[in-house]
Protein backbone atom coordinates (compact mmCIF):
# COMPACT_ATOMS: atom_id res chain seq x y z
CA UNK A 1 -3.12 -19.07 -23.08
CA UNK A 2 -5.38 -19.19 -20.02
CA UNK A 3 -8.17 -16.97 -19.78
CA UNK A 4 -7.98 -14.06 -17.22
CA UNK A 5 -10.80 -12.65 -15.14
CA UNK A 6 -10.38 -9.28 -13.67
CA UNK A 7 -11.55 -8.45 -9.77
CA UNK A 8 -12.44 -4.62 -8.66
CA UNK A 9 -11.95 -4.97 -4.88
CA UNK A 10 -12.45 -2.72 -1.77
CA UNK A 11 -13.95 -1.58 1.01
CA UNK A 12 -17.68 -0.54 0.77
CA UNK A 13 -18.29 3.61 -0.55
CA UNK A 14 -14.80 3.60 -1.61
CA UNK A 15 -16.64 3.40 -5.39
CA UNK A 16 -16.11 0.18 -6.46
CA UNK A 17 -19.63 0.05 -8.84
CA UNK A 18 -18.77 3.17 -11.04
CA UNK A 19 -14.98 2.25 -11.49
CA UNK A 20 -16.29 -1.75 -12.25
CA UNK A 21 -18.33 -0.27 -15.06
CA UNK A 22 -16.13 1.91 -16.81
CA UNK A 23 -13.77 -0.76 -16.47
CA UNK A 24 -15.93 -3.43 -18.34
CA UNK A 25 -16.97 -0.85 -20.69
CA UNK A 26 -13.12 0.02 -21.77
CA UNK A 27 -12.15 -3.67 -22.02
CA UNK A 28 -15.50 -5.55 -23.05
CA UNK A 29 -16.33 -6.76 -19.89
CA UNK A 30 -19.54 -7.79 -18.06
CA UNK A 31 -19.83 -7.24 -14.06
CA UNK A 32 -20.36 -10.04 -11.60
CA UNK A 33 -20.96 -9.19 -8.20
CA UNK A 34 -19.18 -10.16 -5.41
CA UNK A 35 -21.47 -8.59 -2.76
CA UNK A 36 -23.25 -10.38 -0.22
CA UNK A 37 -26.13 -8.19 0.02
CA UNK A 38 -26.87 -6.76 -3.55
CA UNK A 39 -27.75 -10.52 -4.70
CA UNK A 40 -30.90 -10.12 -2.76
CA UNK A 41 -34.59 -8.98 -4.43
CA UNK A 42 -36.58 -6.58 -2.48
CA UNK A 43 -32.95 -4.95 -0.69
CA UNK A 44 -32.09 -2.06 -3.47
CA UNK A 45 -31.57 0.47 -0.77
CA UNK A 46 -29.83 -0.96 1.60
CA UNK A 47 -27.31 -2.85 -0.18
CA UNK A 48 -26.64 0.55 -2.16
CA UNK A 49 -27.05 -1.56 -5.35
CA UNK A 50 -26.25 -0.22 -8.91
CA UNK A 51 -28.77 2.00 -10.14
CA UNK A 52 -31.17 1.08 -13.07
CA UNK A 53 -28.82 3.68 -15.44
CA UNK A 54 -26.07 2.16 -14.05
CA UNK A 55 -27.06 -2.02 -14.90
CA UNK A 56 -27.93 -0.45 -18.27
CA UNK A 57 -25.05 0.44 -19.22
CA UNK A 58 -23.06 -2.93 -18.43
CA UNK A 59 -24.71 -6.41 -18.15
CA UNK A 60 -24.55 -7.65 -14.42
CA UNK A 61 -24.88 -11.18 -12.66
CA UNK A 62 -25.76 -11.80 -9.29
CA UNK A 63 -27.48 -8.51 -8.42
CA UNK A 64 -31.11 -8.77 -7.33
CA UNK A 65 -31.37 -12.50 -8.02
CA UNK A 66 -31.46 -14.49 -4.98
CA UNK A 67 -35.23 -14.14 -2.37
CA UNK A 68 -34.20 -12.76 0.90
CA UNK A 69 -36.22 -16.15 2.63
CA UNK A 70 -33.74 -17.99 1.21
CA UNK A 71 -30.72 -19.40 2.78
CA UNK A 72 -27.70 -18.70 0.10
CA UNK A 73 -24.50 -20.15 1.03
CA UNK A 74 -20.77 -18.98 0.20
CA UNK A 75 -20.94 -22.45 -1.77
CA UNK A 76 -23.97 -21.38 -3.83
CA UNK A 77 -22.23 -18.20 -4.67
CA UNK A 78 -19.35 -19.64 -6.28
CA UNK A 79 -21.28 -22.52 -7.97
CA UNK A 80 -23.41 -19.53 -9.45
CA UNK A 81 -20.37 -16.77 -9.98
CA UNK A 82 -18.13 -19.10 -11.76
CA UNK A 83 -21.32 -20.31 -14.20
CA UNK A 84 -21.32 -16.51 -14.82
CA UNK A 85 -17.73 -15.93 -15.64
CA UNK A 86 -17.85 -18.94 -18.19
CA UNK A 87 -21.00 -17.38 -20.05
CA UNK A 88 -19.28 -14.31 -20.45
CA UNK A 89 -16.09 -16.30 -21.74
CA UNK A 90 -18.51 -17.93 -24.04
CA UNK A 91 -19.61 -14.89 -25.34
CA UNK A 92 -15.80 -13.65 -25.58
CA UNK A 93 -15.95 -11.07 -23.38
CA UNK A 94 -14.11 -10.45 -20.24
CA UNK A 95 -15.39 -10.84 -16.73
CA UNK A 96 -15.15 -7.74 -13.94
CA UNK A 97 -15.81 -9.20 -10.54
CA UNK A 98 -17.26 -6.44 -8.43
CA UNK A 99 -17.48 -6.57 -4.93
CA UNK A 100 -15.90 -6.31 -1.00
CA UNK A 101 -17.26 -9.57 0.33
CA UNK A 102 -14.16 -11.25 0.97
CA UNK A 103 -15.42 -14.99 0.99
CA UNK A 104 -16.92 -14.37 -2.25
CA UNK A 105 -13.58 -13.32 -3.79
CA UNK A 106 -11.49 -15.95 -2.13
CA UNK A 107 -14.06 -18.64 -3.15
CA UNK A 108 -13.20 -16.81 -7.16
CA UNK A 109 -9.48 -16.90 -6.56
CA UNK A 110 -8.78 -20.36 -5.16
CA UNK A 111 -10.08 -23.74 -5.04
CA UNK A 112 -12.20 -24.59 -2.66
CA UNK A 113 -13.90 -27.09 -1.73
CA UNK A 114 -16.90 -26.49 0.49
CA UNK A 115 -17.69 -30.30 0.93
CA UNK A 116 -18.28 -30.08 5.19
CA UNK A 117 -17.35 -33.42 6.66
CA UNK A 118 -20.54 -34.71 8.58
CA UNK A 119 -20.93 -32.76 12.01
CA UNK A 120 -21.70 -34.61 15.22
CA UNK A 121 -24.59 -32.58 16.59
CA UNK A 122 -23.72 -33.99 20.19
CA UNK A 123 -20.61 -33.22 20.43
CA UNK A 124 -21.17 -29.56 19.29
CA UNK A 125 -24.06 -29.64 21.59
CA UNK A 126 -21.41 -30.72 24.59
CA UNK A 127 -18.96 -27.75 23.38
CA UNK A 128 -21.70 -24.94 23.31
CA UNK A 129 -22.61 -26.07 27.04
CA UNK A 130 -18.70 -26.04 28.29
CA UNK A 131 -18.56 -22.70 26.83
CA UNK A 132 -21.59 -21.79 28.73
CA UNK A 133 -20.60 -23.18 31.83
CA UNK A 134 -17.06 -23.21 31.99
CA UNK A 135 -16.62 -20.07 29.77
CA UNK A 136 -14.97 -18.83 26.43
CA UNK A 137 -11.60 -19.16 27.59
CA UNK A 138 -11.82 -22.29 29.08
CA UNK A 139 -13.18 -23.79 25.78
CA UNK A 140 -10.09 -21.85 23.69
CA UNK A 141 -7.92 -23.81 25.88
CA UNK A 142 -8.89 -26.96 24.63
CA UNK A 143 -8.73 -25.78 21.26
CA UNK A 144 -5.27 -24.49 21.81
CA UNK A 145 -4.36 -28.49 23.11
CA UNK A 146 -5.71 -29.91 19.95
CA UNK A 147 -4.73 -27.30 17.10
CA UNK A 148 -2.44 -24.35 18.67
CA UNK A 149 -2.02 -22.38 15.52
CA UNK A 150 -5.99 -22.19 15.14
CA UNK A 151 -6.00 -20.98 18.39
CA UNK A 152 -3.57 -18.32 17.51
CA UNK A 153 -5.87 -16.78 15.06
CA UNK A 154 -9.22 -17.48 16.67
CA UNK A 155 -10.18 -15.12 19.22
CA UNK A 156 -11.79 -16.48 22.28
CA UNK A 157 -14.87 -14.75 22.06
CA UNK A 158 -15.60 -16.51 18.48
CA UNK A 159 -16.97 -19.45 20.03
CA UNK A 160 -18.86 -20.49 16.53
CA UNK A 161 -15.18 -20.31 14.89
CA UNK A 162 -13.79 -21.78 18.01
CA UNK A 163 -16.18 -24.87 17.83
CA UNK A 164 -15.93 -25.77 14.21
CA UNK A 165 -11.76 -25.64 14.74
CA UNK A 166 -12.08 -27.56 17.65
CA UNK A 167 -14.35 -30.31 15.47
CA UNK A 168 -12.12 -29.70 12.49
CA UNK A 169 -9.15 -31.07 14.76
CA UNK A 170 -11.27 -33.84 15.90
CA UNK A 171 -11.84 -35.20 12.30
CA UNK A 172 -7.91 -34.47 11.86
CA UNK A 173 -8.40 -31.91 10.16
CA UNK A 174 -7.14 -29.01 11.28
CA UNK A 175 -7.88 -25.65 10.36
CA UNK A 176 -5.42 -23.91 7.39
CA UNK A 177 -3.83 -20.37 7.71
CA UNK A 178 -5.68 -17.75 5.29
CA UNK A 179 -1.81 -18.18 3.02
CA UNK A 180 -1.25 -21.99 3.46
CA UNK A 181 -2.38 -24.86 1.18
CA UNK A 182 -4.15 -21.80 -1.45
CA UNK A 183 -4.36 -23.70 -4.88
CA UNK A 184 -4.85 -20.68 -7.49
CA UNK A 185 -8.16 -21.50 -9.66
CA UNK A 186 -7.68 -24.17 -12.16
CA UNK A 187 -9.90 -22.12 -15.02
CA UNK A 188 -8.42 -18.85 -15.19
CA UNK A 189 -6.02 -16.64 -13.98
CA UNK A 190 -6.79 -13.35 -11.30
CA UNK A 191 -5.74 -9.79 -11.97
CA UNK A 192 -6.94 -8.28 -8.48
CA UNK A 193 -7.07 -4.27 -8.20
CA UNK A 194 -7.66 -3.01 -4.71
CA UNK A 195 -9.55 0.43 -4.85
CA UNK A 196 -8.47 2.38 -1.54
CA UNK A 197 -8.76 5.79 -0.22
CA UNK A 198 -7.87 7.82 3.06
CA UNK A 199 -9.67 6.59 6.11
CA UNK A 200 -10.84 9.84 6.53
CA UNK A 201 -12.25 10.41 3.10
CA UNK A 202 -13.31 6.98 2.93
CA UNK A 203 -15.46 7.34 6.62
CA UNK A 204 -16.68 10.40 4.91
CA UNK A 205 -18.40 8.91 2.09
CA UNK A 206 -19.44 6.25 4.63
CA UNK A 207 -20.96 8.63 6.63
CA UNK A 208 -22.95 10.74 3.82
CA UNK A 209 -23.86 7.52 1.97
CA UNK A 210 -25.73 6.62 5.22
CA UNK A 211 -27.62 9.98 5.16
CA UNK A 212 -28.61 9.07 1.70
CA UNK A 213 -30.14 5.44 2.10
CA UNK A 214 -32.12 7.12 4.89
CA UNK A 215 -33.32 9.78 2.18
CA UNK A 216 -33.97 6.95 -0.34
CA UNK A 217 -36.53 5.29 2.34
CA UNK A 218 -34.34 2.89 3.74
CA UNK A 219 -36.91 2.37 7.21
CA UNK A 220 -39.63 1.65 4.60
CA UNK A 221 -37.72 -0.74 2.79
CA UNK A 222 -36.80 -2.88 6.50
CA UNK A 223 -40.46 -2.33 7.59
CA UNK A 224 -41.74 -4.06 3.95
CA UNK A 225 -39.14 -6.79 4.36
CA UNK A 226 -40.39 -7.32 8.00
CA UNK A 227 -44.11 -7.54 6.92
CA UNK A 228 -42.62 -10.44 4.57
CA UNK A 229 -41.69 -11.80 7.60
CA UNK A 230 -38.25 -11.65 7.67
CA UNK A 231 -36.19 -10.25 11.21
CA UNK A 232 -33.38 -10.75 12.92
CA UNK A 233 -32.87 -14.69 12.37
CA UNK A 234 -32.84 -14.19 8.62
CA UNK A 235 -29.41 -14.29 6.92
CA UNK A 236 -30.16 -11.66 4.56
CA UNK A 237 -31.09 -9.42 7.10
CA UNK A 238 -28.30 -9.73 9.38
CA UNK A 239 -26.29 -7.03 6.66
CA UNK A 240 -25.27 -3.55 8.54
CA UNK A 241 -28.16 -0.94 7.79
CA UNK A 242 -31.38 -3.77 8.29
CA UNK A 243 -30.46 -4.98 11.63
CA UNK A 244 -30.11 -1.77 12.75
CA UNK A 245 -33.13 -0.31 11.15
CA UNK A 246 -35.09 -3.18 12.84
CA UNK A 247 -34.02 -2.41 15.98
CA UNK A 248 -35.07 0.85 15.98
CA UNK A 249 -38.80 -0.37 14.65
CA UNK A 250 -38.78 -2.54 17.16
CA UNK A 251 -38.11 0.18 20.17
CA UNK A 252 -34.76 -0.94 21.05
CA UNK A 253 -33.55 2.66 20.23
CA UNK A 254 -34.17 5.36 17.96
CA UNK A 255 -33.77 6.12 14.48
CA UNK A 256 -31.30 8.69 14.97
CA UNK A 257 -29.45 6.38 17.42
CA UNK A 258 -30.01 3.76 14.77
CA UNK A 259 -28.48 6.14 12.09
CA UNK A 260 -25.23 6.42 13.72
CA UNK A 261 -25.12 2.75 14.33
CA UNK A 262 -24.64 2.07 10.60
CA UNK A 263 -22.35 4.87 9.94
CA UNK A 264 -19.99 2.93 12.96
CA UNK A 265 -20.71 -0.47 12.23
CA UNK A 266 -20.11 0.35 8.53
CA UNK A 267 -16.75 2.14 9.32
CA UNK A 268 -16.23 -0.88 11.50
CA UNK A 269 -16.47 -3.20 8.19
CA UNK A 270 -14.75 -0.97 6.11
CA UNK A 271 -11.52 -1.85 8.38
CA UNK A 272 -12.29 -5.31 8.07
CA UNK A 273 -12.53 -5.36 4.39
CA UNK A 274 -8.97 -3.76 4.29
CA UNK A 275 -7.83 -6.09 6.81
CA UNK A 276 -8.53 -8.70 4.71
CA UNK A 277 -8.21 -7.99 1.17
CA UNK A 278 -4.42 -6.89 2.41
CA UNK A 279 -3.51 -10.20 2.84
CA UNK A 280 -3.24 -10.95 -0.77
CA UNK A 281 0.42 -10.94 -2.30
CA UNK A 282 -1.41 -10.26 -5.52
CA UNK A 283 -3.12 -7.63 -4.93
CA UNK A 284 -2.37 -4.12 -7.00
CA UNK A 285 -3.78 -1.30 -4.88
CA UNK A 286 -4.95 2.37 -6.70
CA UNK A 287 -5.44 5.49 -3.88
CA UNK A 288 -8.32 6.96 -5.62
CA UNK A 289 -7.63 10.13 -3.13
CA UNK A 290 -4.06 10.62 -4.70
CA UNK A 291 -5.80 11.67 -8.33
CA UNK A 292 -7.34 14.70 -9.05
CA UNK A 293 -10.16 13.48 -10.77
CA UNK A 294 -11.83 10.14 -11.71
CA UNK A 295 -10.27 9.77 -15.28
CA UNK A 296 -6.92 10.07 -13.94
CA UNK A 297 -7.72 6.97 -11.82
CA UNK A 298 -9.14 5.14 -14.43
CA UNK A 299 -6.49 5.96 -16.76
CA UNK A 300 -4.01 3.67 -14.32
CA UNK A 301 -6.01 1.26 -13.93
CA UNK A 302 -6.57 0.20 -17.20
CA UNK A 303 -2.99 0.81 -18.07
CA UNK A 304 -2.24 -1.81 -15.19
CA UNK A 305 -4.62 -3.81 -16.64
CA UNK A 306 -3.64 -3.99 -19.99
CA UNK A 307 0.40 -4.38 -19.27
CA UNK A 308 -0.59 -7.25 -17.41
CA UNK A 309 -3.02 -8.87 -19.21
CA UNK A 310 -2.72 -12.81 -20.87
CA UNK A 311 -1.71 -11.75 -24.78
């Protein structure tokens, strides 16, 4: 019987952490994150990562591990989640993937191969001028000559996206739909649970989880990141809440304009999240807004679960 992993999905405040750890502690589990920013040392704050009581309760991976300087790939991620997920099978336990970063779950769920074919740096050069000179449109065009149902899902105004399709059609090798060519992972099965609530109680807690990162010292934590000399070309700091915090350091706007950034850029990703993680056929979805109370929730879940678990 394969083994199964389990993955807590959703959009970000919608509660993912505390329903991740009551799930791994009701079915011996251990938590591996699947959050682009809480990997990161020195970013507690604004990546909202678990709180000390909360990593001592359940043992996590990926949380706090990787030095903002560094460049960390979607690649490295999966190369490090999947070592996780076989310790904790080692240890016969069950792993609880935790997270809303999208890539990160796909690269869980399917095989994928992250091998890029070798990129002809003139060529991309000549495609980043004819978008500069001839414009974004123009340069969709071509794509939609070479690979027309890229271009149906590319927006114009994605020229990175736009470029690599157009060089992925060049190497014949055209770009695949999000629901074409998947191949399931080969070392375990997926039970995904999609953790939902209403948009407006959902851009609630978005908008008072802002208020508290400020509270927590979220400026000071962006102005001790910047004396470490990281800024706007740094991946890591490219996550909603630092780049807006820098900007406002750096006198582009102020911190109450800043503020209100984040709570609309994080609403913004919120959507996205949904957007995305809708697209999976597999994908069981819990209202937590439809329960009265957090046990109630919890109480499905794991019923879910457990009917549907590999005996």
């Amino acid at each position: 019987m394969k083994k199964q992993i389990i993955i807590i999905a959703g959009p970000t405040a919608v509660g993912k952490t505390e329903y991740a750890i009551e799930t791994a502690k009701a079915i011996n589990g251990e938590i591996v994150s699947a959050d682009s920013m809480q990997l990161y040392k020195y970013m507690d704050i604004g990546s909202a990562k678990p709180t000390a009581e909360e990593l001592s309760q359940v043992k996590h991976y990926l949380v706090d591990e990787i030095d903002p300087r560094e460049k960390f790939s979607v690649a490295q991620y999966q190369k490090l989640a999947k070592a996780a997920i076989r310790e904790i099978f080692d240890k016969g336990r069950v792993p609880v993937i935790s997270g809303g970063t999208g890539l990160y779950i796909n690269s869980l769920m399917y095989e994928m191969d992250f091998a890029a074919p070798p990129s002809d740096e003139a060529f991309r050069k000549e495609l980043e001028d004819t978008a500069l000179k001839k414009g974004r449109d123009y340069l969709h065009s071509k794509l939609a000559e070479l690979d027309p149902d890229a271009a149906a899902r590319i927006h114009p105004n994605n020229v990175k996206k736009v470029i690599r399709a157009i060089e992925a059609a060049q190497n014949g090798n055209k770009i695949k739909d999000f629901n074409n060519a998947q191949i399931p992972a080969a070392d375990y099965d997926v039970l995904l649970a999609g953790l939902t609530r209403d948009r407006t109680e959902l851009y609630e807690r978005i908008n008072r989880r802002v208020d508290i990162l400020i509270e927590r010292g979220l400026v000071d934590e962006v102005s001790s990141l910047m004396q470490m000399g990281l800024g706007y070309d740094d991946i890591s700091m490219k996550g909603i809440g630092y780049k807006e915090i820098i900007g406002s350091l750096e006198g582009k706007y102020t911190i109450d304009e800043a503020i209100e950034l984040i709570k609309k850029n994080t609403r913004h990703y919120a959507k996205r999240q949904l957007t995305w993680l809708r697209r999976y056929d597999n994908i069981k979805w819990f209202n937590l807004s439809s329960y009265e109370d957090k046990a109630m929730a919890m109480g499905d879940i794991l019923k879910w679960l457990r009917t549907n678990a590999n005996r």
